[in-house]
Protein backbone atom coordinates (compact mmCIF):
# COMPACT_ATOMS: atom_id res chain seq x y z
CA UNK A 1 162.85 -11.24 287.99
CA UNK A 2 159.78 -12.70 289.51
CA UNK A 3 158.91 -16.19 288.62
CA UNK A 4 154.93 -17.56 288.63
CA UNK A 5 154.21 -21.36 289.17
CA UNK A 6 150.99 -21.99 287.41
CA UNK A 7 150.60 -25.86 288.65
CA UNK A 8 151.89 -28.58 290.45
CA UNK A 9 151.17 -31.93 290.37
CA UNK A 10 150.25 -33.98 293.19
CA UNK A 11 153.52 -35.76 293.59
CA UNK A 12 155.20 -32.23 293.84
CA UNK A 13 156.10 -32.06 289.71
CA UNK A 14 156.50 -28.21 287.93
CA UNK A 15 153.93 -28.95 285.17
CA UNK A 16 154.11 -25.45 284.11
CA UNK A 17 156.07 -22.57 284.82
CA UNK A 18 156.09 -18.71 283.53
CA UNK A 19 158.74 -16.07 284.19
CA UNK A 20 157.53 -12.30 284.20
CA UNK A 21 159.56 -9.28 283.43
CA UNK A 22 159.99 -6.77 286.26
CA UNK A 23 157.68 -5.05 287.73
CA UNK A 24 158.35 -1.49 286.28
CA UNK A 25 159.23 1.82 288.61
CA UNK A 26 156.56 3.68 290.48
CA UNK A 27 156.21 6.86 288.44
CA UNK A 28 154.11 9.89 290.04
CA UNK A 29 152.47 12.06 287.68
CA UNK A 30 150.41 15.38 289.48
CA UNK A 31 147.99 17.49 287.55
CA UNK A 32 147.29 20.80 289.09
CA UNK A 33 143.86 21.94 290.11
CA UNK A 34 142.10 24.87 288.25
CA UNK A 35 140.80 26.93 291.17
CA UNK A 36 144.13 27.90 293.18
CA UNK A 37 144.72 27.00 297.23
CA UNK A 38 141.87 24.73 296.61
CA UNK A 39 142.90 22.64 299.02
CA UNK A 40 141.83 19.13 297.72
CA UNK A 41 140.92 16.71 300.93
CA UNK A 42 139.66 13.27 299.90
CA UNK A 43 139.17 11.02 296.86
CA UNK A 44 137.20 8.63 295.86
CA UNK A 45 136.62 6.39 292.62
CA UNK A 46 133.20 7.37 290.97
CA UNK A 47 130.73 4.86 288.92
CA UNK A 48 131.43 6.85 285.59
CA UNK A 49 135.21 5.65 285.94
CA UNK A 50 136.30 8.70 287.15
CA UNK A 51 138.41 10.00 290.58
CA UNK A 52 135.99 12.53 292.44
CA UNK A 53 137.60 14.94 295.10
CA UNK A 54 136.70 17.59 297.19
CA UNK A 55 137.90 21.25 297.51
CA UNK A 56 137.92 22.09 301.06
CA UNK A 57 139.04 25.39 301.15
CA UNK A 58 136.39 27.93 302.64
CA UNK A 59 136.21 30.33 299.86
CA UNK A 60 136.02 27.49 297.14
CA UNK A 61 134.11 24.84 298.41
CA UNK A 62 133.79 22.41 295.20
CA UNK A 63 134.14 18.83 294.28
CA UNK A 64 136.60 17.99 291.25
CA UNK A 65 136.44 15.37 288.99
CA UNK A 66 139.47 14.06 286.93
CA UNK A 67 139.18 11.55 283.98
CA UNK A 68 142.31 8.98 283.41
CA UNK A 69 143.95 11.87 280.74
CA UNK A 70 144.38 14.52 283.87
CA UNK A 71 141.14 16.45 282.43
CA UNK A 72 139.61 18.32 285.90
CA UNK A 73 136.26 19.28 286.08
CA UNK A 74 135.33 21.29 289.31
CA UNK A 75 131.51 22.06 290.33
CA UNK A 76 130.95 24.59 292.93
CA UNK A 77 128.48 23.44 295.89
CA UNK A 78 125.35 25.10 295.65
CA UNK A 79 125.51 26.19 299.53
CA UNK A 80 128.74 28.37 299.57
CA UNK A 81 131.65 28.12 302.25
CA UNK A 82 130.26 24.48 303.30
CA UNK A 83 133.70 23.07 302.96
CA UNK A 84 133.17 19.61 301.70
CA UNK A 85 135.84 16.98 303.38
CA UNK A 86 135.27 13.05 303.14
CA UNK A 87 133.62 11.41 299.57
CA UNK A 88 132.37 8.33 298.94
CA UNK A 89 130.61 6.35 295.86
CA UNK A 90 126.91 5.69 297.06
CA UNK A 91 124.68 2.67 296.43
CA UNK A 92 123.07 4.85 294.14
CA UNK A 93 125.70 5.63 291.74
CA UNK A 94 126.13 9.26 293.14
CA UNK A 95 128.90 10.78 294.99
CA UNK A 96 128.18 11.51 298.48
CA UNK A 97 130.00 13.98 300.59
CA UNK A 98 130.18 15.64 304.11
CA UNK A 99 130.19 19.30 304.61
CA UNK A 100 130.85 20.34 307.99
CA UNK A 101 130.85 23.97 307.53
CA UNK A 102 126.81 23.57 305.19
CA UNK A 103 124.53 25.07 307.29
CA UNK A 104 121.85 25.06 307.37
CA UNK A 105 120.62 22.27 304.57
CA UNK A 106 123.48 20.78 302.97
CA UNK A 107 125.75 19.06 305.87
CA UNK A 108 125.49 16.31 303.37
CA UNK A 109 125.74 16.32 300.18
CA UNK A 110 124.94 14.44 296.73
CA UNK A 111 126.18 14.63 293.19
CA UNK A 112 125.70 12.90 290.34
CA UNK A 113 127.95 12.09 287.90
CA UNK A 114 126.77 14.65 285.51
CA UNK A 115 127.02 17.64 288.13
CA UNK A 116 123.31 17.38 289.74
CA UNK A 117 123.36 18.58 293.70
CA UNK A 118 121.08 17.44 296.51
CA UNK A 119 121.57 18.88 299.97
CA UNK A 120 120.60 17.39 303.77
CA UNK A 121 120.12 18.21 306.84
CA UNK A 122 118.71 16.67 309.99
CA UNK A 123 115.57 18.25 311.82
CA UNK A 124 116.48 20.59 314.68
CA UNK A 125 117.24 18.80 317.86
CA UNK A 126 116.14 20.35 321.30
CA UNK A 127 119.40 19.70 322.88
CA UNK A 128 121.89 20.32 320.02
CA UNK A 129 120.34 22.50 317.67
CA UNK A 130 119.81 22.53 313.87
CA UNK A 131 123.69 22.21 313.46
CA UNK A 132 125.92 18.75 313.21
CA UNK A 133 129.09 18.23 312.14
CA UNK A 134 129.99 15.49 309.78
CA UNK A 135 133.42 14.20 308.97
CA UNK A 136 134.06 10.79 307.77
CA UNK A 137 131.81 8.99 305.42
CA UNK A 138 130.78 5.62 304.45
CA UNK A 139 128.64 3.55 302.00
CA UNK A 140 127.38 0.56 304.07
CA UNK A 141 126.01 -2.85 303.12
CA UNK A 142 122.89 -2.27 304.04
CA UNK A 143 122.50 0.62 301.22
CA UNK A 144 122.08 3.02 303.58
CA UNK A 145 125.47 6.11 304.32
CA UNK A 146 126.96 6.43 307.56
CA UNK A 147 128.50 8.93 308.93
CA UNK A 148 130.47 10.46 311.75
CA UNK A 149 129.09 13.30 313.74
CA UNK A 150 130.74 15.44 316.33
CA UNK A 151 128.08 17.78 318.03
CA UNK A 152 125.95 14.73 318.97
CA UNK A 153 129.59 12.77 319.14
CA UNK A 154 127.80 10.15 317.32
CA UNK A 155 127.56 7.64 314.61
CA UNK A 156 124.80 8.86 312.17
CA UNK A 157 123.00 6.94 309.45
CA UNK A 158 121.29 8.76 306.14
CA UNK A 159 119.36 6.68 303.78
CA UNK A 160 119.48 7.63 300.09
CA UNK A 161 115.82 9.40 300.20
CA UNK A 162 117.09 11.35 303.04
CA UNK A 163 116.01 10.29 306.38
CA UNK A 164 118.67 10.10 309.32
CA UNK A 165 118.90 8.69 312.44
CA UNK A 166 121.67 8.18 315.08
CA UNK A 167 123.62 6.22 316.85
CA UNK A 168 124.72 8.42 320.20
CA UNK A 169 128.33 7.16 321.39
CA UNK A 170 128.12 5.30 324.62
CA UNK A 171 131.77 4.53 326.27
CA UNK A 172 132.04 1.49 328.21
CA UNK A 173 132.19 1.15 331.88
CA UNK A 174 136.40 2.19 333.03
CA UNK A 175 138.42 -0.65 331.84
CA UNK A 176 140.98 -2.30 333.72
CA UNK A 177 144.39 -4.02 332.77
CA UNK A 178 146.60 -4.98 335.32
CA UNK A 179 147.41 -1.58 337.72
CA UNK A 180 146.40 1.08 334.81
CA UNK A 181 143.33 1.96 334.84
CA UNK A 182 141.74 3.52 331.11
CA UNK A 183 138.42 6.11 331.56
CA UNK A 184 136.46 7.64 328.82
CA UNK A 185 134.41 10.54 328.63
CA UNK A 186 132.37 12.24 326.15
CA UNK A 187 134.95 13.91 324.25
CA UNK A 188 136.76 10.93 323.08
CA UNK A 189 139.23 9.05 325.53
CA UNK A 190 141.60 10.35 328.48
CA UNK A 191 143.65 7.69 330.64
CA UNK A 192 147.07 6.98 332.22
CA UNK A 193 148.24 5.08 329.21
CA UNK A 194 147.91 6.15 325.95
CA UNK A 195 144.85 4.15 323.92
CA UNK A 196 143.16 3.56 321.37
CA UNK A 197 139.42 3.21 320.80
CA UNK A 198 138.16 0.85 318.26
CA UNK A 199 134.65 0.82 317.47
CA UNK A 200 132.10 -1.66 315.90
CA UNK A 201 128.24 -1.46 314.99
CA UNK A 202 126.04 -4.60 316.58
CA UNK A 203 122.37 -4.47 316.14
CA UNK A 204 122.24 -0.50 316.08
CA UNK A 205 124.66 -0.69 319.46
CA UNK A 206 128.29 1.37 319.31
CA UNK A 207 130.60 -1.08 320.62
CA UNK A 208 133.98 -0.49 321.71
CA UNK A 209 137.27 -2.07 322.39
CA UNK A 210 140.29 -0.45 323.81
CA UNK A 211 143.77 -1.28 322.03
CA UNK A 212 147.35 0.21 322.96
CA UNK A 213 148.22 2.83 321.03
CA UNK A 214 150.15 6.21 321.14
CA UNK A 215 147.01 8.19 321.39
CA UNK A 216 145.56 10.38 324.23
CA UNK A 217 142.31 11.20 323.34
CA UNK A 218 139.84 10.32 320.63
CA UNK A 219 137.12 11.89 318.63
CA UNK A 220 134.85 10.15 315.71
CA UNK A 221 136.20 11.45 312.78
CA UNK A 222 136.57 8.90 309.89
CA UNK A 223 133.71 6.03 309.21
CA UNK A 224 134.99 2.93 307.68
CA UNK A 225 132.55 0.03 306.98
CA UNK A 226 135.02 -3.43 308.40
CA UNK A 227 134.76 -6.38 310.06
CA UNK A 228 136.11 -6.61 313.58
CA UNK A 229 136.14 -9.79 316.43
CA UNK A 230 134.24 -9.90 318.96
CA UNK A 231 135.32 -7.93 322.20
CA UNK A 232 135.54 -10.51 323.96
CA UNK A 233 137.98 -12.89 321.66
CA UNK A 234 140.32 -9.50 321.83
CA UNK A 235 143.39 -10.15 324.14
């Protein structure tokens, strides 16, 4: 039995006092997905009060919808095999999504609540190509999406008309703590120690931080818009 003090006077006296019931058991309930091997990646809370997922699977390819009854709804991306992985609410009201498999126009995707697709897709790039990979996704404050990008191994930004720009990854100078020495290099992070690379967004500059952690080598692969200290107030 939990007990909830709802005030105290100033001299320490229980003016009030109410006792809840207990907290019920955790019960799981599952409700199977339409399309078979589906395979169902990420979810995400939609503005229509609905969860929105995607379907990963290569051959299938669609994002789901399911209403608080268990009631699925799947719609199949219009550019086939593109694989959809991380969704997010937009600013807009739309669900956005990454596709890393949606060459050549729909890498990132948009759906509205009612089942409306938009694809997008960077310009070519001399030294990459017309290709990117996005994984993780984010809606940021600034009403713009952001999103993680392995080809360039960068931080990408998409604005809800559709133009993008990037953020290319730039490791810090080899960090030193006490005899071990930590160095990065483009593919994510390789050192004596195991680390962890921690990463914040200044002014349009990637940041990093290096924090012990079991981990041997690091590539971007989820966005999450959060607050972080200063590098320099990290110990």
């Amino acid at each position: 039995m939990r007990m909830l003090v709802n005030k105290i006077a100033l001299n320490g006296t229980l003016l009030a006092l109410n006792i809840l019931s207990p907290l019920p058991d955790p019960t799981f309930q599952s409700y199977p997905i339409p399309t078979a091997n589906s395979q169902p990646r990420d979810i995400t809370l939609g503005a229509d009060g609905n969860m929105w997922f995607t379907e990963s699977e290569l051959d299938v390819s669609q994002i789901g919808r399911i209403d608080a009854q268990g009631n699925i709804t799947e719609f199949v991306v219009p550019t086939r095999f593109s694989q959809p992985s991380d969704i997010i609410s937009g600013p807009d009201g739309a669900l956005w999504f990454t596709a890393p498999s949606g060459f050549p126009d729909f890498f990132i995707g948009r759906v509205t609540t009612d089942g409306q697709f938009t694809g997008f897709a960077p310009d070519c790039d001399p030294n990459f190509g017309c290709s990117i990979v996005p994984l993780g996704i984010a809606s940021g404050p600034d009403g713009n999406l952001w999103f993680t990008e392995n080809i360039r191994n960068a931080v990408a930004k998409l604005t809800p008309s559709g133009v993008f720009s990037s953020i290319p990854f730039r490791p810090q100078a080899p960090y030193h703590r006490g005899s071990r020495q930590v160095r990065m290099v483009h593919s994510g992070l390789r050192s004596s120690r195991a680390t962890r690379l921690a990463a914040s967004i200044q002014q349009g500059i990637l940041r990093s931080l290096l924090l012990p952690l079991i981990l041997t080598e690091s590539q971007p692969v989820r966005m999450e818009i959060c607050g972080l200290r200063s590098p320099s107030t990290i110990k």
